[in-house]
Structures are given as structure tokens and as C-alpha cells.
C-alpha atoms as a PDB file:
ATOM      1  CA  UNK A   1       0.000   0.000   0.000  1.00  0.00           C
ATOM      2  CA  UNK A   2       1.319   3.165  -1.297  1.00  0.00           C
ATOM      3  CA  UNK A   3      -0.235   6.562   0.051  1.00  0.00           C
ATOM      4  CA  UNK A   4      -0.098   9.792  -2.079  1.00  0.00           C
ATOM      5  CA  UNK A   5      -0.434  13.223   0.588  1.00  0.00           C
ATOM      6  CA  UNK A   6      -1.843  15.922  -2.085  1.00  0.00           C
ATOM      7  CA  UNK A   7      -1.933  19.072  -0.837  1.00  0.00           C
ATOM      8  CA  UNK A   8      -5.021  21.624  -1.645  1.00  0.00           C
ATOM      9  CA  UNK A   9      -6.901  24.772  -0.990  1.00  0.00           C
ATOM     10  CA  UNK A  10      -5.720  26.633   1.329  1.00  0.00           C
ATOM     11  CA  UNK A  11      -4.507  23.932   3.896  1.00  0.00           C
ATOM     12  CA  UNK A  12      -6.112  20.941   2.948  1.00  0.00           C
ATOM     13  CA  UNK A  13      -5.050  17.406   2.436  1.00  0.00           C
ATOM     14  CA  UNK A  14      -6.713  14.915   0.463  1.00  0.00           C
ATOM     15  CA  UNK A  15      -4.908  11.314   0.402  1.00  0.00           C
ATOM     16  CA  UNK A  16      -4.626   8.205  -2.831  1.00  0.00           C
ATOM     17  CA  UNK A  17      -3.990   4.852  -1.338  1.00  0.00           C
ATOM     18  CA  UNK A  18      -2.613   2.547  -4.067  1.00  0.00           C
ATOM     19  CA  UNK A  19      -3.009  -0.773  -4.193  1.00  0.00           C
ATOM     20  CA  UNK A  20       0.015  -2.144  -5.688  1.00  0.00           C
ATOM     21  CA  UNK A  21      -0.373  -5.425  -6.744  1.00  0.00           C
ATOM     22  CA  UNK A  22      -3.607  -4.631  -8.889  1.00  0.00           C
ATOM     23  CA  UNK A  23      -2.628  -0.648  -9.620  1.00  0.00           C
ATOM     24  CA  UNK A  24      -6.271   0.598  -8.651  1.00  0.00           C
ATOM     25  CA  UNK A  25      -6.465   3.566  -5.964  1.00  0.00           C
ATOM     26  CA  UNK A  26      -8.562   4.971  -3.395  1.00  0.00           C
ATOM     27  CA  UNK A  27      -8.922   8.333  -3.017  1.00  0.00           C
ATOM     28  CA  UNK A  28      -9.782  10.173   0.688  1.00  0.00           C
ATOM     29  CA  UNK A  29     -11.419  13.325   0.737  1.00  0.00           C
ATOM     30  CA  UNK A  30     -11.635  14.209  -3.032  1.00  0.00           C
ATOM     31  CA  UNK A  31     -11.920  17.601  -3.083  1.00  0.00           C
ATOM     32  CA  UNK A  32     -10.068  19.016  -5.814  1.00  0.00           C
ATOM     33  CA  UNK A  33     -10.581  16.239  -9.285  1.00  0.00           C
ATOM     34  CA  UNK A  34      -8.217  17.894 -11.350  1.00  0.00           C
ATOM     35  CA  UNK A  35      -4.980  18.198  -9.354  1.00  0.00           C
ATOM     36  CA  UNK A  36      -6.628  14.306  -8.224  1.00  0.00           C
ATOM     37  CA  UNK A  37      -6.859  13.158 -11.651  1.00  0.00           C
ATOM     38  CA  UNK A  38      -2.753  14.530 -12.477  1.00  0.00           C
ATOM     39  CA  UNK A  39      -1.618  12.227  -9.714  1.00  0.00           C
ATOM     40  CA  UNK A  40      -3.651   9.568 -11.069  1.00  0.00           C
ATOM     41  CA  UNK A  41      -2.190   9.435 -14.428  1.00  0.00           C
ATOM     42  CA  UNK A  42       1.568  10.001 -13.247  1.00  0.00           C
ATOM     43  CA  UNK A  43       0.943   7.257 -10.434  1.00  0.00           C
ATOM     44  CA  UNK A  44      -0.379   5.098 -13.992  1.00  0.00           C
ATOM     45  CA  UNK A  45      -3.427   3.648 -11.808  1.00  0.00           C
ATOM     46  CA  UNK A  46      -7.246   2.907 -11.853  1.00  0.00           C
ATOM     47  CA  UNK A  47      -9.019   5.236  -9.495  1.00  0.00           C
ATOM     48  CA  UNK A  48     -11.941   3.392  -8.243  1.00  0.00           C
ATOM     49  CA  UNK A  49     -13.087   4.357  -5.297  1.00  0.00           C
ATOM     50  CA  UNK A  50     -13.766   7.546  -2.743  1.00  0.00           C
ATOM     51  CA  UNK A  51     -13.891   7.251   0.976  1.00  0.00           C
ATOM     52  CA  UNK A  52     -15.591  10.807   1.735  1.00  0.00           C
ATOM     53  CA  UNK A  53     -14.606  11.588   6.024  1.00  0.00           C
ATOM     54  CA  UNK A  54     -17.553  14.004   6.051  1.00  0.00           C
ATOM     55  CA  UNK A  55     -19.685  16.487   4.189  1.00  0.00           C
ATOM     56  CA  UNK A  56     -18.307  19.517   4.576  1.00  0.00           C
ATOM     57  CA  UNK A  57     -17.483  21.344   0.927  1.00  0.00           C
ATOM     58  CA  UNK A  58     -13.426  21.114   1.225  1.00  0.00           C
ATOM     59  CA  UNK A  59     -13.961  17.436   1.940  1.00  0.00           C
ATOM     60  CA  UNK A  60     -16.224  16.210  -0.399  1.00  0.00           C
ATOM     61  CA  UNK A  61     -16.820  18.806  -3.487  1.00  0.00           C
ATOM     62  CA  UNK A  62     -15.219  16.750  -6.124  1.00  0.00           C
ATOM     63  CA  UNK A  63     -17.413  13.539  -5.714  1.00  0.00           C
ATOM     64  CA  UNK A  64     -19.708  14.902  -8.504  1.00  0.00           C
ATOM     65  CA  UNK A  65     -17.751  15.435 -11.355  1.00  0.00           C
ATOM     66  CA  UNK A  66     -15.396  12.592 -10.646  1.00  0.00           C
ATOM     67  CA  UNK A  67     -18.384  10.611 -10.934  1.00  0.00           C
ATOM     68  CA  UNK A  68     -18.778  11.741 -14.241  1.00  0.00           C
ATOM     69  CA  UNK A  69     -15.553  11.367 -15.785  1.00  0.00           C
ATOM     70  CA  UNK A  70     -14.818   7.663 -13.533  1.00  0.00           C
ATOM     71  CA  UNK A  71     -17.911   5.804 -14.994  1.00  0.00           C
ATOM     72  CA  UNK A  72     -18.230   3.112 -12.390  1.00  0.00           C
ATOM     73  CA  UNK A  73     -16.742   5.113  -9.656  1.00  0.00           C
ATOM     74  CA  UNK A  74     -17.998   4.126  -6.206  1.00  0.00           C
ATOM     75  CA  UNK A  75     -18.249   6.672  -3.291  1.00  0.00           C
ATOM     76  CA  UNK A  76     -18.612   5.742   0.431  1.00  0.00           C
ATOM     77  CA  UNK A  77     -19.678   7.646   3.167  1.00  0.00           C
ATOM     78  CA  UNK A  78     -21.815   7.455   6.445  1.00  0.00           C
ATOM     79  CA  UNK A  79     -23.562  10.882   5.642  1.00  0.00           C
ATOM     80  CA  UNK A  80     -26.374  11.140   3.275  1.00  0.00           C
ATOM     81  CA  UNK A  81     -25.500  14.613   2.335  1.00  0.00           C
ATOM     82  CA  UNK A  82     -21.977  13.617   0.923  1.00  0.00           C
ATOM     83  CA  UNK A  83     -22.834  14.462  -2.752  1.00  0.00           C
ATOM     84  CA  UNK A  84     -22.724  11.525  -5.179  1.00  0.00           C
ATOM     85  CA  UNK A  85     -22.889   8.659  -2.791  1.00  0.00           C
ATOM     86  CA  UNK A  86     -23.155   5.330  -3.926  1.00  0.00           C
ATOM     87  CA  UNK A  87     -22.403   3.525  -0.636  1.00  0.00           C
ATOM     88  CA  UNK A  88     -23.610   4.346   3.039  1.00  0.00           C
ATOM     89  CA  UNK A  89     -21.349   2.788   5.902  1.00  0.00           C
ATOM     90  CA  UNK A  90     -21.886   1.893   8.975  1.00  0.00           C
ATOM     91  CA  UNK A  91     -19.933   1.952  12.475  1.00  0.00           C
ATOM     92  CA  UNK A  92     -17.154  -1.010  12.516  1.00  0.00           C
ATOM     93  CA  UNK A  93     -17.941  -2.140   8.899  1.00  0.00           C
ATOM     94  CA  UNK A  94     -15.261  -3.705   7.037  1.00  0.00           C
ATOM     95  CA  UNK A  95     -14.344  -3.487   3.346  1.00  0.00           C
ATOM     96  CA  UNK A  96     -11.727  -4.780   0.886  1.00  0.00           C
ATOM     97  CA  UNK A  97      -9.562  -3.450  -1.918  1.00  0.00           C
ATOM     98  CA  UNK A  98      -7.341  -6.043  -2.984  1.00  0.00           C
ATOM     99  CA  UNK A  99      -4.997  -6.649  -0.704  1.00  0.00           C
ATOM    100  CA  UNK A 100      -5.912  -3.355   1.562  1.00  0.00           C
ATOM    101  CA  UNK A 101      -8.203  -3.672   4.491  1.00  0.00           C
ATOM    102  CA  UNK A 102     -10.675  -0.933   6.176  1.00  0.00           C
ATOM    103  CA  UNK A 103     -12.541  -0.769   9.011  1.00  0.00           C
ATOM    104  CA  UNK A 104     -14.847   2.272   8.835  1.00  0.00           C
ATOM    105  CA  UNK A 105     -14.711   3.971  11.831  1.00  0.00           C
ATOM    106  CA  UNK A 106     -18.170   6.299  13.158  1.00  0.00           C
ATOM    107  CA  UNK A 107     -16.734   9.535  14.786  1.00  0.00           C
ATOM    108  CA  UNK A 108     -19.281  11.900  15.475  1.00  0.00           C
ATOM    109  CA  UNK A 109     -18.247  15.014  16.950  1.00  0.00           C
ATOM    110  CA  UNK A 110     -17.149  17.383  14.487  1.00  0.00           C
ATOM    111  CA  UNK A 111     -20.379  16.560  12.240  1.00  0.00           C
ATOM    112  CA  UNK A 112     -22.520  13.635  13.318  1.00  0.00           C
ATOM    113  CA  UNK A 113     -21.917  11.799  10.347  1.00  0.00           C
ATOM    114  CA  UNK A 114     -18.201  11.787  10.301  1.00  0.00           C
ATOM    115  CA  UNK A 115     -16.310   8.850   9.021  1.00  0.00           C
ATOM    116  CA  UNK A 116     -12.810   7.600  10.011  1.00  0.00           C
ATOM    117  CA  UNK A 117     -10.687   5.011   7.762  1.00  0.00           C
ATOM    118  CA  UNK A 118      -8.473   2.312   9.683  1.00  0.00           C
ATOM    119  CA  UNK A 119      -6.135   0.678   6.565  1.00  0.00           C
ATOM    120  CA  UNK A 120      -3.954  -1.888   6.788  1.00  0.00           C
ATOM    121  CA  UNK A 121      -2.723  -5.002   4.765  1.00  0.00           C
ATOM    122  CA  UNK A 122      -2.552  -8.603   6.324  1.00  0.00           C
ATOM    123  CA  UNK A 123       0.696 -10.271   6.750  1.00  0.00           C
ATOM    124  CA  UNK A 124       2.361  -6.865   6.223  1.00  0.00           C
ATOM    125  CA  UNK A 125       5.117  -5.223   8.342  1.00  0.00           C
ATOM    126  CA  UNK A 126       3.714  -1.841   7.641  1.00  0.00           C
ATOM    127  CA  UNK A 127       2.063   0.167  10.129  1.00  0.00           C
ATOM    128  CA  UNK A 128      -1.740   0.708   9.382  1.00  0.00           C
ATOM    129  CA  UNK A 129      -2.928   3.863   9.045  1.00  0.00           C
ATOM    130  CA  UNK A 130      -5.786   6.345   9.748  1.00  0.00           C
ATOM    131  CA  UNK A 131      -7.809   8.616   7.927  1.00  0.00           C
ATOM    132  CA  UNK A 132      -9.532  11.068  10.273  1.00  0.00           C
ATOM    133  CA  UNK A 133     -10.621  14.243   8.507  1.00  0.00           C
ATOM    134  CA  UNK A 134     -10.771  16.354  11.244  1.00  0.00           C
ATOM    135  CA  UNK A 135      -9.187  15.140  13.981  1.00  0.00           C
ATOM    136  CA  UNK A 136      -6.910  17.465  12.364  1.00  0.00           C
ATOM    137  CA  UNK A 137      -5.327  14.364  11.063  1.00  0.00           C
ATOM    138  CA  UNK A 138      -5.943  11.247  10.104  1.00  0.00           C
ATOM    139  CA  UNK A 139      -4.602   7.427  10.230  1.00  0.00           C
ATOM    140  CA  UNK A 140      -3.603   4.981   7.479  1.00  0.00           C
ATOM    141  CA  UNK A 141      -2.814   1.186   8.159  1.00  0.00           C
ATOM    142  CA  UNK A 142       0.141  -0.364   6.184  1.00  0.00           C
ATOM    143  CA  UNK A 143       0.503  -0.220   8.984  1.00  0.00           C
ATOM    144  CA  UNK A 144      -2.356   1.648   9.977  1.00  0.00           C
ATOM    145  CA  UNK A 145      -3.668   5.231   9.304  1.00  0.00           C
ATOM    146  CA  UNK A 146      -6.689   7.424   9.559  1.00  0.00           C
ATOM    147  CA  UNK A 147      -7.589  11.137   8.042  1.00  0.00           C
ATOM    148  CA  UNK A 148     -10.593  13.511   8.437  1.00  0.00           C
ATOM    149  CA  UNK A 149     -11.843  16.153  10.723  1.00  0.00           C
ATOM    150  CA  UNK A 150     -12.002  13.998  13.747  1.00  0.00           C
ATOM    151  CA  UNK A 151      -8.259  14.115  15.065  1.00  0.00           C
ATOM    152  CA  UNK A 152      -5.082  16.385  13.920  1.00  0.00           C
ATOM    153  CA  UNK A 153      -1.687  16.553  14.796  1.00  0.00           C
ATOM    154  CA  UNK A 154      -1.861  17.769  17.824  1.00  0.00           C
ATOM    155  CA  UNK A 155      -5.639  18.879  18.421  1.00  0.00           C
ATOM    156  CA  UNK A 156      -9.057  18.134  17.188  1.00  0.00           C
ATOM    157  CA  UNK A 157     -12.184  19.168  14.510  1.00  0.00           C
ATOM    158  CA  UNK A 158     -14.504  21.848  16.551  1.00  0.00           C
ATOM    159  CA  UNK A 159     -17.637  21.016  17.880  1.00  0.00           C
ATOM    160  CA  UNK A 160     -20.136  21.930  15.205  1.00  0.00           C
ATOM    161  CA  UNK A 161     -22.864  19.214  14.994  1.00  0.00           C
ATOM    162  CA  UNK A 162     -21.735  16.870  18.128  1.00  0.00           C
ATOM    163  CA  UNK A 163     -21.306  17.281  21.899  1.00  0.00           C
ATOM    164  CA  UNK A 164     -18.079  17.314  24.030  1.00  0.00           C
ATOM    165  CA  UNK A 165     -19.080  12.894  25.000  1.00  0.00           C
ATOM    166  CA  UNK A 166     -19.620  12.616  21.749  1.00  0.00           C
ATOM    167  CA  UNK A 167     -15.852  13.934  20.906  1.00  0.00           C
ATOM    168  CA  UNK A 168     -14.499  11.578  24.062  1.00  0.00           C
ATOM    169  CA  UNK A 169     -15.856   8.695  22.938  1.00  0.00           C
ATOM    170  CA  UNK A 170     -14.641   9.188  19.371  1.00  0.00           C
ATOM    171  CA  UNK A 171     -11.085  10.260  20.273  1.00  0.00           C
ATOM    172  CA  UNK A 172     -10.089   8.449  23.054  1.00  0.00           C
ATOM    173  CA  UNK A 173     -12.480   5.092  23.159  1.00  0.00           C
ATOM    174  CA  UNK A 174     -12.504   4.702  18.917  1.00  0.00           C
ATOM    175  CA  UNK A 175      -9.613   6.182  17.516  1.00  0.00           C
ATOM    176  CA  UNK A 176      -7.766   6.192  21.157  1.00  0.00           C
ATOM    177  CA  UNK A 177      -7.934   1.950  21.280  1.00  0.00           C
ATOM    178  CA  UNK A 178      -6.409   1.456  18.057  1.00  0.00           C
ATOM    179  CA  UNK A 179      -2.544   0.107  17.907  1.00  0.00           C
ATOM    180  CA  UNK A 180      -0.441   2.782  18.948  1.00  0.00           C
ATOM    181  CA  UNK A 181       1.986   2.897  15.805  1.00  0.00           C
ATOM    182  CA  UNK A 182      -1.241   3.870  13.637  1.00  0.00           C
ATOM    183  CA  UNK A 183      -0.018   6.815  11.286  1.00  0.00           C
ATOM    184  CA  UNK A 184      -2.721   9.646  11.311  1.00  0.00           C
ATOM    185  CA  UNK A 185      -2.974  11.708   7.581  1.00  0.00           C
ATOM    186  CA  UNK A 186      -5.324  14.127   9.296  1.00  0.00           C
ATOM    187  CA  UNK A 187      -7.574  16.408   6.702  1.00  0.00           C
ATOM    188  CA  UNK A 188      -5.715  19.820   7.289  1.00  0.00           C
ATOM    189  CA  UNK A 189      -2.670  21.695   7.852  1.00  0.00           C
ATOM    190  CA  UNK A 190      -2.955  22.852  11.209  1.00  0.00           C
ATOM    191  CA  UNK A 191      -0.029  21.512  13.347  1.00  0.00           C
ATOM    192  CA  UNK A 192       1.352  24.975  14.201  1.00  0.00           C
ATOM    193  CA  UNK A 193      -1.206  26.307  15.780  1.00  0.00           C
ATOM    194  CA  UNK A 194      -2.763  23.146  17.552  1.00  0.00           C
ATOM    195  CA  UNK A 195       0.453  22.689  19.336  1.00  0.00           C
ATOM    196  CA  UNK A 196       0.946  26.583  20.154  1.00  0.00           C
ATOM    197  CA  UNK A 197      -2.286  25.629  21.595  1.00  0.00           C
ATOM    198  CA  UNK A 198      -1.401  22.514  23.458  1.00  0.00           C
ATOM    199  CA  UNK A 199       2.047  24.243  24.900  1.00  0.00           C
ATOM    200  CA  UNK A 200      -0.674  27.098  26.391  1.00  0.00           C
ATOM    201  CA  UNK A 201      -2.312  23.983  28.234  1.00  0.00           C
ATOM    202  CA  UNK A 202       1.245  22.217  29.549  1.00  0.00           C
ATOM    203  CA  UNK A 203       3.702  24.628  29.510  1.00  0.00           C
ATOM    204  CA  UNK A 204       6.557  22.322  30.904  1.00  0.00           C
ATOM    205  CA  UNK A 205       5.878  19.568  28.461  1.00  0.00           C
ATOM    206  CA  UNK A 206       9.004  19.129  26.816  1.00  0.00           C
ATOM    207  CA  UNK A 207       7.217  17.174  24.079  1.00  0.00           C
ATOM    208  CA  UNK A 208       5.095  19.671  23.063  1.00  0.00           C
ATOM    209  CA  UNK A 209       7.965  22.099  22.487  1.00  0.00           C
ATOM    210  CA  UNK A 210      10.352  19.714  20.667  1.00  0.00           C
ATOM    211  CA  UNK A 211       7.059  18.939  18.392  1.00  0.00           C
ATOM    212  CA  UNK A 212       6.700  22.387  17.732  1.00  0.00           C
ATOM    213  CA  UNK A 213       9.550  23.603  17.098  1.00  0.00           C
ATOM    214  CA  UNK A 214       9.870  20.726  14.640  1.00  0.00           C
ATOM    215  CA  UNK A 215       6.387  22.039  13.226  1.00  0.00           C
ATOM    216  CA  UNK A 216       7.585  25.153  12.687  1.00  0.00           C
ATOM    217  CA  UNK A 217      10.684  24.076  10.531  1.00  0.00           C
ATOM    218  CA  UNK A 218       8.497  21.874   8.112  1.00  0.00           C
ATOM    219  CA  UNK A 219       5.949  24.786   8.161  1.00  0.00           C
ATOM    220  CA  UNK A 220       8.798  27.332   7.330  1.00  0.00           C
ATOM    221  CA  UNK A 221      10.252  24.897   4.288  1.00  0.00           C
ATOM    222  CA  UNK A 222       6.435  23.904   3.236  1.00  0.00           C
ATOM    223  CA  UNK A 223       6.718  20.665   3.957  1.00  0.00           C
ATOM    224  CA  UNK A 224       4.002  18.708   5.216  1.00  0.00           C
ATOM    225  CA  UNK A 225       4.074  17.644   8.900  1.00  0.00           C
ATOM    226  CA  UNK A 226       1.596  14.117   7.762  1.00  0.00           C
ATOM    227  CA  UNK A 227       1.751  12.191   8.997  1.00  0.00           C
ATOM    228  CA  UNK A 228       2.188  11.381  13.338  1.00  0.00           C
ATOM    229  CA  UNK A 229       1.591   8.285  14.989  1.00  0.00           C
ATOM    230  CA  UNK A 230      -1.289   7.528  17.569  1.00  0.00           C
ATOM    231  CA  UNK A 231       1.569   7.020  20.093  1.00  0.00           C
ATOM    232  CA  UNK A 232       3.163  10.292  19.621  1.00  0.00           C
ATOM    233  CA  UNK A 233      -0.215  12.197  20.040  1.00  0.00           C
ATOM    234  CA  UNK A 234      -0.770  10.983  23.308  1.00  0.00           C
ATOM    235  CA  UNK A 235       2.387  12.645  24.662  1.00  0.00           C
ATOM    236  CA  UNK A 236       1.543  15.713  23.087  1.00  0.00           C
ATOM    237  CA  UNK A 237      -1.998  16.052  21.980  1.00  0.00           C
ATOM    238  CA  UNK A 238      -4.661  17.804  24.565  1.00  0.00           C
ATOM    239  CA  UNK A 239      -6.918  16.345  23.702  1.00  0.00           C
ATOM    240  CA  UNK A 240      -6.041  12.879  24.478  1.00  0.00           C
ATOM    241  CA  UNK A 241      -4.595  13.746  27.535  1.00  0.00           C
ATOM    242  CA  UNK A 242      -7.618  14.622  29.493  1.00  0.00           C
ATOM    243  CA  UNK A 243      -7.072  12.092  32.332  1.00  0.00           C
ATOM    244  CA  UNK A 244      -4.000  13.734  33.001  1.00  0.00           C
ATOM    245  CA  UNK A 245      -3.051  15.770  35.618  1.00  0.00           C
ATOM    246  CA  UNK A 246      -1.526  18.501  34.023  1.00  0.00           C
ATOM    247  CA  UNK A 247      -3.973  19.142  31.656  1.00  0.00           C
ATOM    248  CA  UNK A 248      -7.011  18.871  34.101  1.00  0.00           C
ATOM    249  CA  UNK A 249      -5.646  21.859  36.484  1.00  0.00           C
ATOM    250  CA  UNK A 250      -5.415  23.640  33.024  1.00  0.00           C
ATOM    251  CA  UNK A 251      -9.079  23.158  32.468  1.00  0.00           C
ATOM    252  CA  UNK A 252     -10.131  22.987  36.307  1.00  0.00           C
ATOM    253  CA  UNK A 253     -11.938  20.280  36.064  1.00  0.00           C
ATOM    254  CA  UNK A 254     -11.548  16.424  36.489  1.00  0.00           C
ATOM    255  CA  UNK A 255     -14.409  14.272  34.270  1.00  0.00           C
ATOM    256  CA  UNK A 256     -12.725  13.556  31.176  1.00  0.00           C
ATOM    257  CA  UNK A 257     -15.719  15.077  29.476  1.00  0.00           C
ATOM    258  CA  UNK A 258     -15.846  18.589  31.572  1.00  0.00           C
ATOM    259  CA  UNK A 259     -12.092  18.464  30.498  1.00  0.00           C
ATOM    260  CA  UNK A 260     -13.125  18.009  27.081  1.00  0.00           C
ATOM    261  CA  UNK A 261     -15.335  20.647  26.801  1.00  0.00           C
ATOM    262  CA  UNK A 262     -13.418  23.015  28.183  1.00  0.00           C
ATOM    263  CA  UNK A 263     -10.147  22.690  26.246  1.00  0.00           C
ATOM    264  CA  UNK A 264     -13.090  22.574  23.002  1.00  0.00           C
ATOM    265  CA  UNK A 265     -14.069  26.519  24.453  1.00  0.00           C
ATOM    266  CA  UNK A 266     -10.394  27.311  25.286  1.00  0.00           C
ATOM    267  CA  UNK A 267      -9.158  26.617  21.374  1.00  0.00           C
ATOM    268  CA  UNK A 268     -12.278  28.116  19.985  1.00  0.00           C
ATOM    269  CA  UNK A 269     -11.194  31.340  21.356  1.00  0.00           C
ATOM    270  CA  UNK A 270      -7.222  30.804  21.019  1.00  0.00           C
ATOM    271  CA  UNK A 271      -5.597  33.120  19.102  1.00  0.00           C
ATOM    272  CA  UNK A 272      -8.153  32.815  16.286  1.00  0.00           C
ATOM    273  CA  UNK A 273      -7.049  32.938  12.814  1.00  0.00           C
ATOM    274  CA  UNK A 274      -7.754  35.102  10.016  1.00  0.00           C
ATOM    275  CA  UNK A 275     -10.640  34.715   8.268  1.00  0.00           C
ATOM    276  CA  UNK A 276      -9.476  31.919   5.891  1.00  0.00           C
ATOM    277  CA  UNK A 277      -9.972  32.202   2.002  1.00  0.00           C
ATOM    278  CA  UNK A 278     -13.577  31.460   0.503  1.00  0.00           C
ATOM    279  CA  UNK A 279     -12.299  27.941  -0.713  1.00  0.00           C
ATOM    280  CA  UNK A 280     -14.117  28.469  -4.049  1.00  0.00           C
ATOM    281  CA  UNK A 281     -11.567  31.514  -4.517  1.00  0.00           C
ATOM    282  CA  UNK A 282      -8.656  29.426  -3.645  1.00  0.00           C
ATOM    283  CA  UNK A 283      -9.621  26.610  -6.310  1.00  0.00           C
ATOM    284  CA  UNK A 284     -10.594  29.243  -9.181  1.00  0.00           C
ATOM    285  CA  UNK A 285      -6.623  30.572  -7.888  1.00  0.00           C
ATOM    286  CA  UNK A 286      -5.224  26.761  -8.521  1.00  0.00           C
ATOM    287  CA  UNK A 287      -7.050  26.747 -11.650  1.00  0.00           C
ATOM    288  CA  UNK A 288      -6.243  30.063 -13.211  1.00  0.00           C
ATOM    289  CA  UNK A 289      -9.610  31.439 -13.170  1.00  0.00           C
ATOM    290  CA  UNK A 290      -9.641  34.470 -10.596  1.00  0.00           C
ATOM    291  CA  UNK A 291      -9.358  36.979 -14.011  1.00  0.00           C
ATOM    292  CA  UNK A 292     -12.891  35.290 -15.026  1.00  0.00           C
ATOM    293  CA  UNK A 293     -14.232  35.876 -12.397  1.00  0.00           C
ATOM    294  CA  UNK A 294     -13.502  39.311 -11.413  1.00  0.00           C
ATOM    295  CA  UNK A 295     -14.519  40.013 -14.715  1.00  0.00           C
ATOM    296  CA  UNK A 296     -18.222  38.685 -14.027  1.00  0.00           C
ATOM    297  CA  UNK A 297     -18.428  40.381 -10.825  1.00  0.00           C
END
């Protein structure tokens, strides 16, 4: 199993997993089809299939009109509003593509229908991997990995459809149990800021800062900081620390869930960003068509 990171937008990741052995490839989070489609052809595979983490628009825009120039094309999901779906999973269903295994993961939190992707390949020494959207990161098995909006290096998706038990139980009971060498390819570049964040919550965790400062190089050389390991989050991630000690006096409070939801209102309000690009101006940017459209306007 071969895994293609593809950056997009403004600081997006969507993933190909190629099967080897038969040359046919699984695409996560297909958001942008053309700059897809290039990778296809150079890689020289078959793209049959799209796992879709969620249905937000800079996850899943491109499932329509790769529809229509894949005839055949199948596209999973657990949401019914992920446009073109062909396939609705469930919670701990299993599928197979060739020789790659996945275990669809249900993560509500971040939307209710969110989707994680657990890959790996029998017999393999790989380690599997996760796809978790936004989990600001996500995890693919060769060993195993998962993407999406569930987990990301270093932090979490925000609360926007789900409830802080909801997010515990997703993090640190589904993703959380699965074999600590599991790489997360989360669904966005956001590694900087999520651990800026988690060094404001443990200040004297020396993991936090080596992480960062390790961030900050990759970030400074554009280089993409996909993927981590589910052991390395734990030392380092907030949000899969909230049994500890440190991270409970930062919060002031002591259920894992209170914790949660507290550290959820804390990075809300953290140093908030700018106002990110409309998406749709950022893909007419990629594809050379801001002059067209100024012109309409």
C-alpha cells in the first residue's frame, strides 16, 4: 500500500492509497478532481473508489464530477449529504480493496456523520494507518492510518454538529484503542497552531515544544508535517490527555468530558485565525480562473 499526501486549498489534504499489486487507488477526501486526476495518471493507476470523512465542501466537493468522468466510480460515506454517494457505511464495517483492508470507523463530533478510515494489509510489516478528517489528522494502516476532521496533529475538529461525550468517545475510546503505531494523515494543515495551543495547556511539556519547534521548521520549508503516529499524540496532543493531571488543572476540572469541553471553548477562542480564504476563490486561484471571475463580478 502506497499513500499519495496531495496538498489543496488553502490547507487541505486529500490522500490516494494505491493498491500495488492490482494498480487501482482509493482516493480520501476528493476535493479538488483535477490536481486528483494529475496524480492519477503520473501514479499510472485505476481510481476506483472515494472514501468521503464528512460532508463539509473542502472534503467532499469533487465527488460529482469525478463521478462523471470515472464511470463506475464508487463513493462511500456514512452521511447522506456527501454528494454523489453510492455507498452508506456503517460503524465497525469492514471493506476490501485487494490486498488493503478498512474498518470504517463512526466519529461523530465534528459533524454527526463523520467517518474515520483504519487501513492496513494482512501479513504486512507496515504500520496501518488512519484517515480522520478532522481530527486534524488522520490514520492509514500499512501499517495503519486514519484522516478527516475527527483528530489532527496535535488537536481536534470543533464542535459543530456533536457534543463534548460525543468527541471523548470518538477520540479516546474509537480512535484512542487502536494500535499505537497507527499513522494519522489528518484532513488539514494545522499543526502549528494546535500545538501553540497545546504548549498554552502544559507549559513544561518538553514534548510539546520539541514537536513544535519541529512544526515550525516543516511549516517554514512547506513541507508537510503528515503524517504522526497515535503514540506520539498521546504525549503531546490535549486532547487525548484529558485524564492527566496537568492538563485537568489547566481546564479545572476532572471528568474527562468537563475536560473536554473546556479545552473545546479554550481553542475556539485561542488566538483565532484570520478569516481563511472562501475555498471556491482558492480553487478558481489553482485553476487560473480568478481573471474570469472578477470580470463577471
Amino acid at each position: 500500500m502506497k499513500v499519495k499526501v496531495i496538498s489543496v486549498l488553502e490547507d487541505n489534504y486529500m490522500y490516494l492509497v494505491i493498491e500495488e499489486n492490482t494498480r487501482e487507488a482509493i482516493a480520501v477526501d476528493a476535493t479538488v478532481p483535477k490536481r486528483l486526476l494529475e496524480i492519477v495518471k503520473k501514479e499510472e493507476v485505476k481510481l476506483t473508489t472515494i472514501l468521503t470523512t464528512h460532508h463539509h465542501w473542502d472534503h467532499s466537493r469533487g465527488n460529482e464530477e469525478l463521478v462523471q468522468l470515472c464511470p463506475g466510480l464508487r463513493v462511500y460515506g456514512a452521511d447522506e449529504r456527501i454528494g454523489a454517494l453510492t455507498h452508506k457505511l456503517t460503524h465497525n464495517q469492514e471493506l476490501k480493496f485487494g490486498a488493503i483492508c478498512v474498518r470504517c470507523l463512526l466519529t461523530p463530533g465534528h459533524t454527526l456523520g463523520h467517518m474515520c478510515y483504519f487501513m492496513w494489509e494482512d501479513n504486512c510489516p507496515d504500520a496501518p494507518a488512519v484517515f480522520s478528517g478532522t481530527w486534524r489528522c488522520f490514520f492509514v494502516l500499512h501499517t495503519p492510518r486514519s484522516q478527516g476532521d475527527a483528530l489532527f496533529i496535535g488537536g481536534c475538529g470543533r464542535l459543530l454538529e456533536g457534543t463534548a461525550e460525543q468527541m471523548y468517545r470518538s477520540l479516546n475510546e474509537t480512535l484512542g484503542t487502536l494500535p499505537k503505531e497507527t499513522k494519522v494523515f489528518c484532513g488539514h494543515e494545522h499543526t502549528v497552531r494546535n500545538l501553540k495551543f497545546a504548549l498554552k495547556v502544559e507549559p513544561d511539556n518538553e514534548t510539546v515544544k520539541t514537536k513544535l519547534a519541529w512544526a515550525k521548521a516543516r511549516d517554514d520549508d512547506d513541507i508537510p508535517t503528515v503524517p504522526s503516529t497515535l503514540g506520539e499524540e498521546f504525549h503531546y496532543n490535549p486532547f487525548l490527555r484529558v485524564v492527566e493531571e496537568s492538563v485537568q488543572k489547566y481546564t479545572g476540572k476532572k471528568d474527562p468530558v468537563e475536560v473536554m469541553k473546556v479545552l473545546h471553548m479554550e481553542n475556539d477562542n485561542f488566538k483565532k485565525p484570520a478569516e481563511p480564504l472562501d475555498p471556491r476563490a482558492v480553487l478558481a486561484l489553482e485553476w487560473g480562473l480568478l481573471g474570469s471571475l472578477v470580470q463577471k463580478k
